[in-house]
PDB file of N, CA and C in Angstrom:
ATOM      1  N   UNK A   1     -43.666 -36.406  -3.551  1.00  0.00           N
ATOM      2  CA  UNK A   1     -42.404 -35.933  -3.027  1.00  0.00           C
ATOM      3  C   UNK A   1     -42.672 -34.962  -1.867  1.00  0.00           C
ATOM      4  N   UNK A   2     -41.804 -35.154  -1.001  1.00  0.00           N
ATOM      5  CA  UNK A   2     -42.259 -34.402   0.314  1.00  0.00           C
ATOM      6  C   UNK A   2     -41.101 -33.636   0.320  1.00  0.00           C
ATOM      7  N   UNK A   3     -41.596 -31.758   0.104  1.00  0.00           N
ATOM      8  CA  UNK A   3     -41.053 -30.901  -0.318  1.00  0.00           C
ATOM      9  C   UNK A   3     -39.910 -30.660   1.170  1.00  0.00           C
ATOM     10  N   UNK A   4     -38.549 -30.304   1.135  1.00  0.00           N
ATOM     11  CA  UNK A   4     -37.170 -29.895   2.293  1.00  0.00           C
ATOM     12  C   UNK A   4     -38.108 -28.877   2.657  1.00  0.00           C
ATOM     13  N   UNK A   5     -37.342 -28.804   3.832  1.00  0.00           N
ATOM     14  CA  UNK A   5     -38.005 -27.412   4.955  1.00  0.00           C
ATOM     15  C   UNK A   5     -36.919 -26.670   4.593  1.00  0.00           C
ATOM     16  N   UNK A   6     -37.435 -25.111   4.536  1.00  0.00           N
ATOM     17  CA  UNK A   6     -36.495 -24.200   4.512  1.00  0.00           C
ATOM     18  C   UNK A   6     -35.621 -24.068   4.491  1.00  0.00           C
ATOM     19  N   UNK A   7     -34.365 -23.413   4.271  1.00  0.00           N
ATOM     20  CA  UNK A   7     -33.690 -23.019   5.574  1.00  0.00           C
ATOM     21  C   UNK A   7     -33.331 -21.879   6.448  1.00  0.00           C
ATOM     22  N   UNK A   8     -32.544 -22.260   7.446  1.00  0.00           N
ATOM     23  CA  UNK A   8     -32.620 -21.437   8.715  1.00  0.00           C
ATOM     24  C   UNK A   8     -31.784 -20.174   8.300  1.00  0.00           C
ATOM     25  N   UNK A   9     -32.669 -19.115   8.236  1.00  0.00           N
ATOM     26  CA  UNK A   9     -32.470 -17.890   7.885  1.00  0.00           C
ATOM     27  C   UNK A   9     -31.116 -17.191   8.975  1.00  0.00           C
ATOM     28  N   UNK A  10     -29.861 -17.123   8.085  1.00  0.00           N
ATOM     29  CA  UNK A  10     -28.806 -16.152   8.986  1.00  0.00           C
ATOM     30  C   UNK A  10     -29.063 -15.063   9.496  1.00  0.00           C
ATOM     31  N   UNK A  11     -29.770 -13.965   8.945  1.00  0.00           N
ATOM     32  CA  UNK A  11     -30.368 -12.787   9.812  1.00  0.00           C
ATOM     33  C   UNK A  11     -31.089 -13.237  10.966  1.00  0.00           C
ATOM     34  N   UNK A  12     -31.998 -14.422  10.968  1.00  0.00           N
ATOM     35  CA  UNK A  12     -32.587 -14.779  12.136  1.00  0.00           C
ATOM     36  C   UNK A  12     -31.868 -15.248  13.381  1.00  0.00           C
ATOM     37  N   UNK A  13     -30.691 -16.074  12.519  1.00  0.00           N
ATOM     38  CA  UNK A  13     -30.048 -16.302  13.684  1.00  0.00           C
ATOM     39  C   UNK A  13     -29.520 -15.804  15.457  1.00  0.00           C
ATOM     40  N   UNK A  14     -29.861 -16.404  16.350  1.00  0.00           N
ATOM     41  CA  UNK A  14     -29.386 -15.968  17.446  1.00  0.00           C
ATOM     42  C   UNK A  14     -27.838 -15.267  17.595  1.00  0.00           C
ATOM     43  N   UNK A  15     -27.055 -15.978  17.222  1.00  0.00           N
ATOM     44  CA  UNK A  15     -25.846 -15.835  17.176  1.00  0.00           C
ATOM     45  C   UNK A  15     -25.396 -14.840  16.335  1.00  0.00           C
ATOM     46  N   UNK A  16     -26.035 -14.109  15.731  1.00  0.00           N
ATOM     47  CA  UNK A  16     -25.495 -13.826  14.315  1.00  0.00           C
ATOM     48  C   UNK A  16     -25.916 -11.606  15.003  1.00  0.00           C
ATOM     49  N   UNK A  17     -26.690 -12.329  15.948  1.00  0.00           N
ATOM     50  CA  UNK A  17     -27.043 -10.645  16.472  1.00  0.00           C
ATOM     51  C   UNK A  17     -26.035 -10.148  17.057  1.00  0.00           C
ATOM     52  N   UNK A  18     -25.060 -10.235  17.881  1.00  0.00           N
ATOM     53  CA  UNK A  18     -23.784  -9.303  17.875  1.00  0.00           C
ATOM     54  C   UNK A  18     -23.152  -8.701  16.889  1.00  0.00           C
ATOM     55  N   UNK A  19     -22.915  -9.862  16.122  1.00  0.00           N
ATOM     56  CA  UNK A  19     -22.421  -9.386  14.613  1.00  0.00           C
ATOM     57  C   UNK A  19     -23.522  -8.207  13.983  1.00  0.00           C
ATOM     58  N   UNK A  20     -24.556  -8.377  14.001  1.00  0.00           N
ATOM     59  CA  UNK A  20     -25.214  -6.918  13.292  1.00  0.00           C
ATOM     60  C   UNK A  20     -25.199  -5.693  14.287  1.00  0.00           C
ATOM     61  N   UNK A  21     -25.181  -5.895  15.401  1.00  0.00           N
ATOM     62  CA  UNK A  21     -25.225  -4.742  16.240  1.00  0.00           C
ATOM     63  C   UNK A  21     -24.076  -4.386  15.910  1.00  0.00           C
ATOM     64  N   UNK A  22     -22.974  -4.773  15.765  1.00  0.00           N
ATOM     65  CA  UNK A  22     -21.369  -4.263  15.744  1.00  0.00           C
ATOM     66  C   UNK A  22     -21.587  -3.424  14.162  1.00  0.00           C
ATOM     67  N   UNK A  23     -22.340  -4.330  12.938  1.00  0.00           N
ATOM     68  CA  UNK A  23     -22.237  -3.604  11.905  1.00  0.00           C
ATOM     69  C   UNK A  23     -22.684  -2.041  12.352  1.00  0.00           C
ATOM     70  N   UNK A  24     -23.756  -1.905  12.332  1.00  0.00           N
ATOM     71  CA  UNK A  24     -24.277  -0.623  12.931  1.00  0.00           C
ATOM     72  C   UNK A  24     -23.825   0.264  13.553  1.00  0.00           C
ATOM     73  N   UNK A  25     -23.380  -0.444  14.509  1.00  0.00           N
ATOM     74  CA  UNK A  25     -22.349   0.409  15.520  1.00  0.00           C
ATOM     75  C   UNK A  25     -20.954   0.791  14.670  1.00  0.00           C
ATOM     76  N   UNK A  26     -20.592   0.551  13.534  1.00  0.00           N
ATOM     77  CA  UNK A  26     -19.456   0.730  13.176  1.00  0.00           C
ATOM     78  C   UNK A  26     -19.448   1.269  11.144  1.00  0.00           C
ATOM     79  N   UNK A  27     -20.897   1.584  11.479  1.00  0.00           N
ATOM     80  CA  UNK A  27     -21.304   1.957   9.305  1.00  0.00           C
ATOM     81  C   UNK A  27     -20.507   3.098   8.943  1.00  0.00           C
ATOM     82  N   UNK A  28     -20.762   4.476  10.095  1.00  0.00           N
ATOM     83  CA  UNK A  28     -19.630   5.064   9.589  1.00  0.00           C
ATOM     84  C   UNK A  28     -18.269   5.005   9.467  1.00  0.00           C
ATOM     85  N   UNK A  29     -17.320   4.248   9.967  1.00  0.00           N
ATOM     86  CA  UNK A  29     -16.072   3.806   9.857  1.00  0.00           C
ATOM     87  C   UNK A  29     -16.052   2.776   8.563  1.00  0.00           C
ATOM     88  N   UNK A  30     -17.228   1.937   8.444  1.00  0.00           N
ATOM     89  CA  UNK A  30     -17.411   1.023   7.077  1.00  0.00           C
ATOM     90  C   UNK A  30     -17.061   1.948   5.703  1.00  0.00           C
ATOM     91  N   UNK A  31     -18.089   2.650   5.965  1.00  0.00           N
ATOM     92  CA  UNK A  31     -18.368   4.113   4.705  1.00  0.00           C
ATOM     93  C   UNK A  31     -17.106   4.401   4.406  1.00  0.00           C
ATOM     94  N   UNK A  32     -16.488   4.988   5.227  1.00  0.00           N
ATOM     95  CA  UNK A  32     -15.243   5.645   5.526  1.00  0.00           C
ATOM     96  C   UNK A  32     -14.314   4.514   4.532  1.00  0.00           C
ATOM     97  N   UNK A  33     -13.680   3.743   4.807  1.00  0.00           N
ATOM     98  CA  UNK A  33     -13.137   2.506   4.225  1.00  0.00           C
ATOM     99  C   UNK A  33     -13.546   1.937   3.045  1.00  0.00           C
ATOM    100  N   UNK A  34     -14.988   2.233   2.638  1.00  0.00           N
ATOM    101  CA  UNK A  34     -15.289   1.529   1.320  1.00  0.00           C
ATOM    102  C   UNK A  34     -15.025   2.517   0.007  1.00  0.00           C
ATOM    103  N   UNK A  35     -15.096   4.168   1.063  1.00  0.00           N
ATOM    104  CA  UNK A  35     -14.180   5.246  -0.116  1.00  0.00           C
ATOM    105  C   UNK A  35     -13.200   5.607  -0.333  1.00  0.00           C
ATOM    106  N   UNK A  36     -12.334   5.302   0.468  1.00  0.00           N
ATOM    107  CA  UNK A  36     -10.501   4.667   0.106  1.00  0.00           C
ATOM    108  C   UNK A  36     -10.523   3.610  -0.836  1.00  0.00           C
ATOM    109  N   UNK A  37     -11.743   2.551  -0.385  1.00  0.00           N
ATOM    110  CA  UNK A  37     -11.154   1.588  -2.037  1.00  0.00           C
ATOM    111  C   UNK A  37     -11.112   1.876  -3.162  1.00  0.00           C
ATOM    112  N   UNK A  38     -12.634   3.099  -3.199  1.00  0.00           N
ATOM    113  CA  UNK A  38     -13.332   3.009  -4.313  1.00  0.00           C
ATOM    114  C   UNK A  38     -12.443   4.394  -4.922  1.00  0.00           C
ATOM    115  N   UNK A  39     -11.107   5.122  -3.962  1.00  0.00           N
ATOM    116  CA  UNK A  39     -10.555   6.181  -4.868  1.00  0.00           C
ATOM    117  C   UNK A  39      -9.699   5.599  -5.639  1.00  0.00           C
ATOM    118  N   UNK A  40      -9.301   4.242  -5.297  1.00  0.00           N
ATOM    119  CA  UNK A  40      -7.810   3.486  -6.077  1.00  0.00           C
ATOM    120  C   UNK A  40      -8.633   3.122  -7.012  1.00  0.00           C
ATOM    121  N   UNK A  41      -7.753   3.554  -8.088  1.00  0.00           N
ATOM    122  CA  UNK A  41      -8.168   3.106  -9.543  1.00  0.00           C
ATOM    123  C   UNK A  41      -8.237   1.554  -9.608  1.00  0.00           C
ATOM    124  N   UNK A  42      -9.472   0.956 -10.627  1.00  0.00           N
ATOM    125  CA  UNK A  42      -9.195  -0.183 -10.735  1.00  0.00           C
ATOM    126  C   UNK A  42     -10.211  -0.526 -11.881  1.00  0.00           C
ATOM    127  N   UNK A  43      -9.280  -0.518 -13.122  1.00  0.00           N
ATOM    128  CA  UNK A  43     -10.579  -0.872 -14.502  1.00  0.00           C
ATOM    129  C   UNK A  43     -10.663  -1.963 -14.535  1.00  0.00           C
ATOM    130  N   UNK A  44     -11.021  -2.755 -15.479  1.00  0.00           N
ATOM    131  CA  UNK A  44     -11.037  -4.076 -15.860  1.00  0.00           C
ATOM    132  C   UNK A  44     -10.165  -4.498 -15.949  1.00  0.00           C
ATOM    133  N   UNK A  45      -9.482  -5.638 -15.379  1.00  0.00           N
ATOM    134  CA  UNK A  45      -8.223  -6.362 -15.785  1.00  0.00           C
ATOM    135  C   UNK A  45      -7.056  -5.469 -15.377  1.00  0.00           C
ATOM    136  N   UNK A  46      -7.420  -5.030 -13.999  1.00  0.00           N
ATOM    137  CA  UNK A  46      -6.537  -3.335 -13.531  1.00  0.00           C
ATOM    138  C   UNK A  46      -6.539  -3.054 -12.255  1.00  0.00           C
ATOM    139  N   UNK A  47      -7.031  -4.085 -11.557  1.00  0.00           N
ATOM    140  CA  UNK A  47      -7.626  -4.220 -10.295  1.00  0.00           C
ATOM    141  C   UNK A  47      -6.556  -4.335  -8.894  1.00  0.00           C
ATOM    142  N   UNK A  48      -5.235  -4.476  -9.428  1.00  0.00           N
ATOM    143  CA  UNK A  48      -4.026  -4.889  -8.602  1.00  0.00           C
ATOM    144  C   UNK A  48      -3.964  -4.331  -7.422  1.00  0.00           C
ATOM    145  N   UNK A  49      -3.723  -2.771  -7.642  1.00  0.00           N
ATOM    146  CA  UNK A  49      -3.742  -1.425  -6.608  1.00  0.00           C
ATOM    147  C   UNK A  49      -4.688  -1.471  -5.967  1.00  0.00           C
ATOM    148  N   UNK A  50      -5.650  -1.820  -5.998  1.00  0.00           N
ATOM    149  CA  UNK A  50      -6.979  -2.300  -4.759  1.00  0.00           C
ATOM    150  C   UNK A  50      -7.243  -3.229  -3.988  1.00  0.00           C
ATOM    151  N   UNK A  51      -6.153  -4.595  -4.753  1.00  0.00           N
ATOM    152  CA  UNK A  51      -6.472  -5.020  -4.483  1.00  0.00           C
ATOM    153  C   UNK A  51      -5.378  -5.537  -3.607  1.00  0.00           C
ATOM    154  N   UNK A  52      -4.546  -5.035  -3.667  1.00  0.00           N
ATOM    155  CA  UNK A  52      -3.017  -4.857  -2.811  1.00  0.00           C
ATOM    156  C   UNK A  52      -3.344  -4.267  -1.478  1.00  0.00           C
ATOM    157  N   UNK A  53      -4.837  -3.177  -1.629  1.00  0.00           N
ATOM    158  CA  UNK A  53      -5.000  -2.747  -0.207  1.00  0.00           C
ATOM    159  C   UNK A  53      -5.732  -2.940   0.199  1.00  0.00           C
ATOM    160  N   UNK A  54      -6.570  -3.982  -0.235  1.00  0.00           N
ATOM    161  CA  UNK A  54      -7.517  -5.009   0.491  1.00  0.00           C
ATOM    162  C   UNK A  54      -6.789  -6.175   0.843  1.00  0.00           C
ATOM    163  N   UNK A  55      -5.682  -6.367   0.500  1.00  0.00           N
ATOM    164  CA  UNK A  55      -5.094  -7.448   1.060  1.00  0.00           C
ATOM    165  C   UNK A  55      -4.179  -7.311   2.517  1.00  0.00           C
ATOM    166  N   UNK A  56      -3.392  -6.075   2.358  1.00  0.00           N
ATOM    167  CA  UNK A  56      -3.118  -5.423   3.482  1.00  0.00           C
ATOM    168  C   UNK A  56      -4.000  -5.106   4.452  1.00  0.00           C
ATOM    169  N   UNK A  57      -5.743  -4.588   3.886  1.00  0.00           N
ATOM    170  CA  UNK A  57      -6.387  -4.580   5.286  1.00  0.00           C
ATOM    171  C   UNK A  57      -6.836  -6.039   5.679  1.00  0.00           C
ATOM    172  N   UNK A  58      -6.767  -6.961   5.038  1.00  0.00           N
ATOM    173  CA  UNK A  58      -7.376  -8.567   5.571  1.00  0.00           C
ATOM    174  C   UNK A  58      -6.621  -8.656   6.764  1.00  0.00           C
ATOM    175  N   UNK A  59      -4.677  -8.246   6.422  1.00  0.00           N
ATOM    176  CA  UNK A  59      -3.724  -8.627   7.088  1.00  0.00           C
ATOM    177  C   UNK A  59      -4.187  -7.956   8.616  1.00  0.00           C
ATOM    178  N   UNK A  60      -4.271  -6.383   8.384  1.00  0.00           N
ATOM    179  CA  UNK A  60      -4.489  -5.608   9.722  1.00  0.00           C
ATOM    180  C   UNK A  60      -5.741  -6.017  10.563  1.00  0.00           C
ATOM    181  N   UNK A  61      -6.713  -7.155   9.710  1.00  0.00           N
ATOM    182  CA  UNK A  61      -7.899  -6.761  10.550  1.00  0.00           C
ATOM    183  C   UNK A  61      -7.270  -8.525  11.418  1.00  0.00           C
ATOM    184  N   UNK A  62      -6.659  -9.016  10.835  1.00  0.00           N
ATOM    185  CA  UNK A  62      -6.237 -10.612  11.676  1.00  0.00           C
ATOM    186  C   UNK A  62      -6.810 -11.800  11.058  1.00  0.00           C
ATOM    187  N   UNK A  63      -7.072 -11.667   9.367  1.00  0.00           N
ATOM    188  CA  UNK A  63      -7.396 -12.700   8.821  1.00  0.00           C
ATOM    189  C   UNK A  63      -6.279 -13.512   8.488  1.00  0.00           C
ATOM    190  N   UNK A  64      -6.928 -14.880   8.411  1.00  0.00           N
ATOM    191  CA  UNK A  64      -5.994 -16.130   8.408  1.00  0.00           C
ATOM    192  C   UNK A  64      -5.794 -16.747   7.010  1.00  0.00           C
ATOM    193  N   UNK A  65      -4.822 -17.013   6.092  1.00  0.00           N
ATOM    194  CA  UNK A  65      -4.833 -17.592   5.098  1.00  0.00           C
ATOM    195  C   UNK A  65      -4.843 -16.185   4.191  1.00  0.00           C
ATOM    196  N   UNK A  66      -4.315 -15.118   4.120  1.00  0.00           N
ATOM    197  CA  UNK A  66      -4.980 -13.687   2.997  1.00  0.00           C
ATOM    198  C   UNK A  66      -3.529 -13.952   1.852  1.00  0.00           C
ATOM    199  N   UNK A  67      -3.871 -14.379   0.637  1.00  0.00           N
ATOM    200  CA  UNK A  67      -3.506 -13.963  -0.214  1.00  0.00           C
ATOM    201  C   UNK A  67      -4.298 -14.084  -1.802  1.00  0.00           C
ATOM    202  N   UNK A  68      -3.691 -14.140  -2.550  1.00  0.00           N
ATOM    203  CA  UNK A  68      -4.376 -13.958  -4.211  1.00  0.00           C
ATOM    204  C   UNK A  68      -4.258 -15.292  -4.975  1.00  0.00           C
ATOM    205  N   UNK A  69      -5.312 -15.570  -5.400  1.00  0.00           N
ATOM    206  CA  UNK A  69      -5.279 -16.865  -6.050  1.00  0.00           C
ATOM    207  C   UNK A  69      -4.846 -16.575  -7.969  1.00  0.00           C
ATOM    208  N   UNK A  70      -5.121 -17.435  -8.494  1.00  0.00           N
ATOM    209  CA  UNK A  70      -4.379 -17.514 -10.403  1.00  0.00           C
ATOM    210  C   UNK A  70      -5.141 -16.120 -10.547  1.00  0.00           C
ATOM    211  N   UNK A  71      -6.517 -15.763 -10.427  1.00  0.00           N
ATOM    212  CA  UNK A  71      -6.941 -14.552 -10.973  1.00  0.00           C
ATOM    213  C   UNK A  71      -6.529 -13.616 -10.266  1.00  0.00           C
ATOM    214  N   UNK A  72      -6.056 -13.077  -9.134  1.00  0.00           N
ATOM    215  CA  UNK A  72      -5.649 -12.238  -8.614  1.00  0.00           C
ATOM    216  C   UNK A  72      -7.184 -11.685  -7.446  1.00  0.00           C
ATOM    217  N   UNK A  73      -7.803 -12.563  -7.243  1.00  0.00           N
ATOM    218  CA  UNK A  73      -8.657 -12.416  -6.049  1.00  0.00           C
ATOM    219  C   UNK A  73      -7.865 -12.027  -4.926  1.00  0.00           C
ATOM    220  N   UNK A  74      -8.390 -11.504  -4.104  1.00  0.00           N
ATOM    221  CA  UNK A  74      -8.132 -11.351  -2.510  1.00  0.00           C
ATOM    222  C   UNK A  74      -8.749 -12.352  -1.788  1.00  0.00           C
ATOM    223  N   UNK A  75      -8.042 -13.308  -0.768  1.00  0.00           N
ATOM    224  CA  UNK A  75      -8.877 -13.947  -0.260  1.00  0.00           C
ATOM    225  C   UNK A  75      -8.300 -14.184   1.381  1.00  0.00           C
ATOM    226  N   UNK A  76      -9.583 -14.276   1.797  1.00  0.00           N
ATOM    227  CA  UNK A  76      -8.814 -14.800   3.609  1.00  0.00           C
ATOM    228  C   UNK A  76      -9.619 -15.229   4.380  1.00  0.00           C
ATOM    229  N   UNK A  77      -9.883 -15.430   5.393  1.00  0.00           N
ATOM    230  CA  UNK A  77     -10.317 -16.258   6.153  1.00  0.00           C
ATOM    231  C   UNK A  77     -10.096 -15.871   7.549  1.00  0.00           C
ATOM    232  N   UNK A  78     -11.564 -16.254   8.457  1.00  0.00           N
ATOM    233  CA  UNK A  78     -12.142 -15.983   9.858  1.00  0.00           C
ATOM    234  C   UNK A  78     -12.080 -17.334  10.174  1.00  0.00           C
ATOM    235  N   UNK A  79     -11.527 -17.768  11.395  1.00  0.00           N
ATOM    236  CA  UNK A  79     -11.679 -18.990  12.231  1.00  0.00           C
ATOM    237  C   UNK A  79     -12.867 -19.260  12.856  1.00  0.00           C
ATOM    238  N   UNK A  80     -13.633 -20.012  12.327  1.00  0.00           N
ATOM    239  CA  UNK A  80     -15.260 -20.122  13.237  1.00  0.00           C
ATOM    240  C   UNK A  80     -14.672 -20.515  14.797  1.00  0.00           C
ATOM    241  N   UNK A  81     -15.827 -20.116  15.514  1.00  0.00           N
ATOM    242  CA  UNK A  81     -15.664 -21.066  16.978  1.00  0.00           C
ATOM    243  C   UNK A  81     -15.717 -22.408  16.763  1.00  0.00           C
ATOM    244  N   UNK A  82     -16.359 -22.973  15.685  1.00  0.00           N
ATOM    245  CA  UNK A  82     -17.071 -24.562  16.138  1.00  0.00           C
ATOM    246  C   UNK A  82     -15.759 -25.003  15.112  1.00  0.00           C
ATOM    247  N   UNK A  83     -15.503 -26.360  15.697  1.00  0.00           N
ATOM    248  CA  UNK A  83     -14.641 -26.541  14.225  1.00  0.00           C
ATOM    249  C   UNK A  83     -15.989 -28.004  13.839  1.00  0.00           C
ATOM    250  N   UNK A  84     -15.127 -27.802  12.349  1.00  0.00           N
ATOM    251  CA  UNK A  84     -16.190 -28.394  11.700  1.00  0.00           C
ATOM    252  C   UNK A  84     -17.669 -28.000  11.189  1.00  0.00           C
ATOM    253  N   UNK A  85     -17.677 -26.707  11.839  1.00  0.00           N
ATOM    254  CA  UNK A  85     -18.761 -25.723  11.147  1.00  0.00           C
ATOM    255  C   UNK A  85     -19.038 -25.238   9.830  1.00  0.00           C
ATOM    256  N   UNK A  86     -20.261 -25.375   9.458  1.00  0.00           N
ATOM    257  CA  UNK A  86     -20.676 -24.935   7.952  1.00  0.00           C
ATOM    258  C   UNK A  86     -19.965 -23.321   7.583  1.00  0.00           C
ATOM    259  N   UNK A  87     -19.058 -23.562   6.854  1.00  0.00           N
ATOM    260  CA  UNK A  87     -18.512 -22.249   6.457  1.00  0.00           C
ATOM    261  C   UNK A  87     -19.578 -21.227   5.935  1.00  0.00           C
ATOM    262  N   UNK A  88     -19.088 -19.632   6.258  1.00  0.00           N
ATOM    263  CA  UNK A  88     -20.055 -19.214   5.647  1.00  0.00           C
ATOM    264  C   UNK A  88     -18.947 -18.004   4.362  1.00  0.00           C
ATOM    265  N   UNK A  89     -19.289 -17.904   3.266  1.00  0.00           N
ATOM    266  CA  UNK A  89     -18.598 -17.621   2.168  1.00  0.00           C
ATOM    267  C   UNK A  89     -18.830 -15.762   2.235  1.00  0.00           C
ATOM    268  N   UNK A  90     -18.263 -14.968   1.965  1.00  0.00           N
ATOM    269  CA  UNK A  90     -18.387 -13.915   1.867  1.00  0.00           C
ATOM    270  C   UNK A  90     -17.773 -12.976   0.963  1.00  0.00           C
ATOM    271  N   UNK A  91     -18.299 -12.830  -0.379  1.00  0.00           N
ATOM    272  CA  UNK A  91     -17.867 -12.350  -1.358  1.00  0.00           C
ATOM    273  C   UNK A  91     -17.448 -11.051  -1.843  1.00  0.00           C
ATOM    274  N   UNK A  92     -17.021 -10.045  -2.524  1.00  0.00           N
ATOM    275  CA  UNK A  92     -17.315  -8.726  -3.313  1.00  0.00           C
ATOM    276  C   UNK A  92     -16.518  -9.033  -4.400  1.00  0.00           C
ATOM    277  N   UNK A  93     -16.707  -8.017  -5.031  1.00  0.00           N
ATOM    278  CA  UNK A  93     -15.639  -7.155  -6.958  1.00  0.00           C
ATOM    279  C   UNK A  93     -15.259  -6.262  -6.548  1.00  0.00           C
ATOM    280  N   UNK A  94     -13.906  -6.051  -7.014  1.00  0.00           N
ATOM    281  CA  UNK A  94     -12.686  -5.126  -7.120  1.00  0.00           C
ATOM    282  C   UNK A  94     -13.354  -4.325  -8.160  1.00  0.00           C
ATOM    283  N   UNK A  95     -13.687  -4.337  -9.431  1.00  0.00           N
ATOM    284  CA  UNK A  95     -13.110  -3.214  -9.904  1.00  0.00           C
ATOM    285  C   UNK A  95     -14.620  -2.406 -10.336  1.00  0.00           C
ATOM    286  N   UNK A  96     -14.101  -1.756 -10.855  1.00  0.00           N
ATOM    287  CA  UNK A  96     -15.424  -0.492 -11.042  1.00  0.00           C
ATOM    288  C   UNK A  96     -16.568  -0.757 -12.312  1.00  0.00           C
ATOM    289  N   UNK A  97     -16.460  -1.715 -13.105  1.00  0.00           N
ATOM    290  CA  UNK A  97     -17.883  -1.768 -13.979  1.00  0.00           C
ATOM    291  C   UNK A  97     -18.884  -2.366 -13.422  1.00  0.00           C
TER     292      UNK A  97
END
């Protein structure tokens, strides 16, 4: 069996270097934002209030498609340039355990 080649590492990517320079350029404003989430309460099965203002920021930042699926996820969506491009998935957890 003739073992698949790799694959092409996203950090390596060409394209993908604006996007990290911008992270960088922007960690303290990140920081800033990830401790507003983390003051809204949100236990297990409690997650609503967080997740009400992660849905509002999807809205402000210009994501496409943002609302809550049967479990009450947040979800939304970036328009690639290419259409027909390999999506790329980008996850987190709401609540605090």
């Amino acid at each position: 069996m003739i073992p698949s080649p790799a694959p092409p590492s996203v950090l390596g990517d060409a394209r993908v270097a604006p996007l990290r320079a911008l992270v960088r350029e922007t960690d303290a404003q990140t920081l800033a934002e990830q401790l507003e989430l983390v003051a809204i309460p949100a236990p297990p099965f409690g997650e609503e209030a967080r997740g009400e203002r992660v849905l509002e920021r999807f809205l402000e930042l210009g994501l496409a498609d943002v609302g809550r699926d049967e479990e009450g996820n947040v979800l939304g969506s970036i328009r690639g340039a290419e259409a027909g491009a390999t999506p790329l998935v980008v996850a987190a957890d709401l609540d605090t355990v």
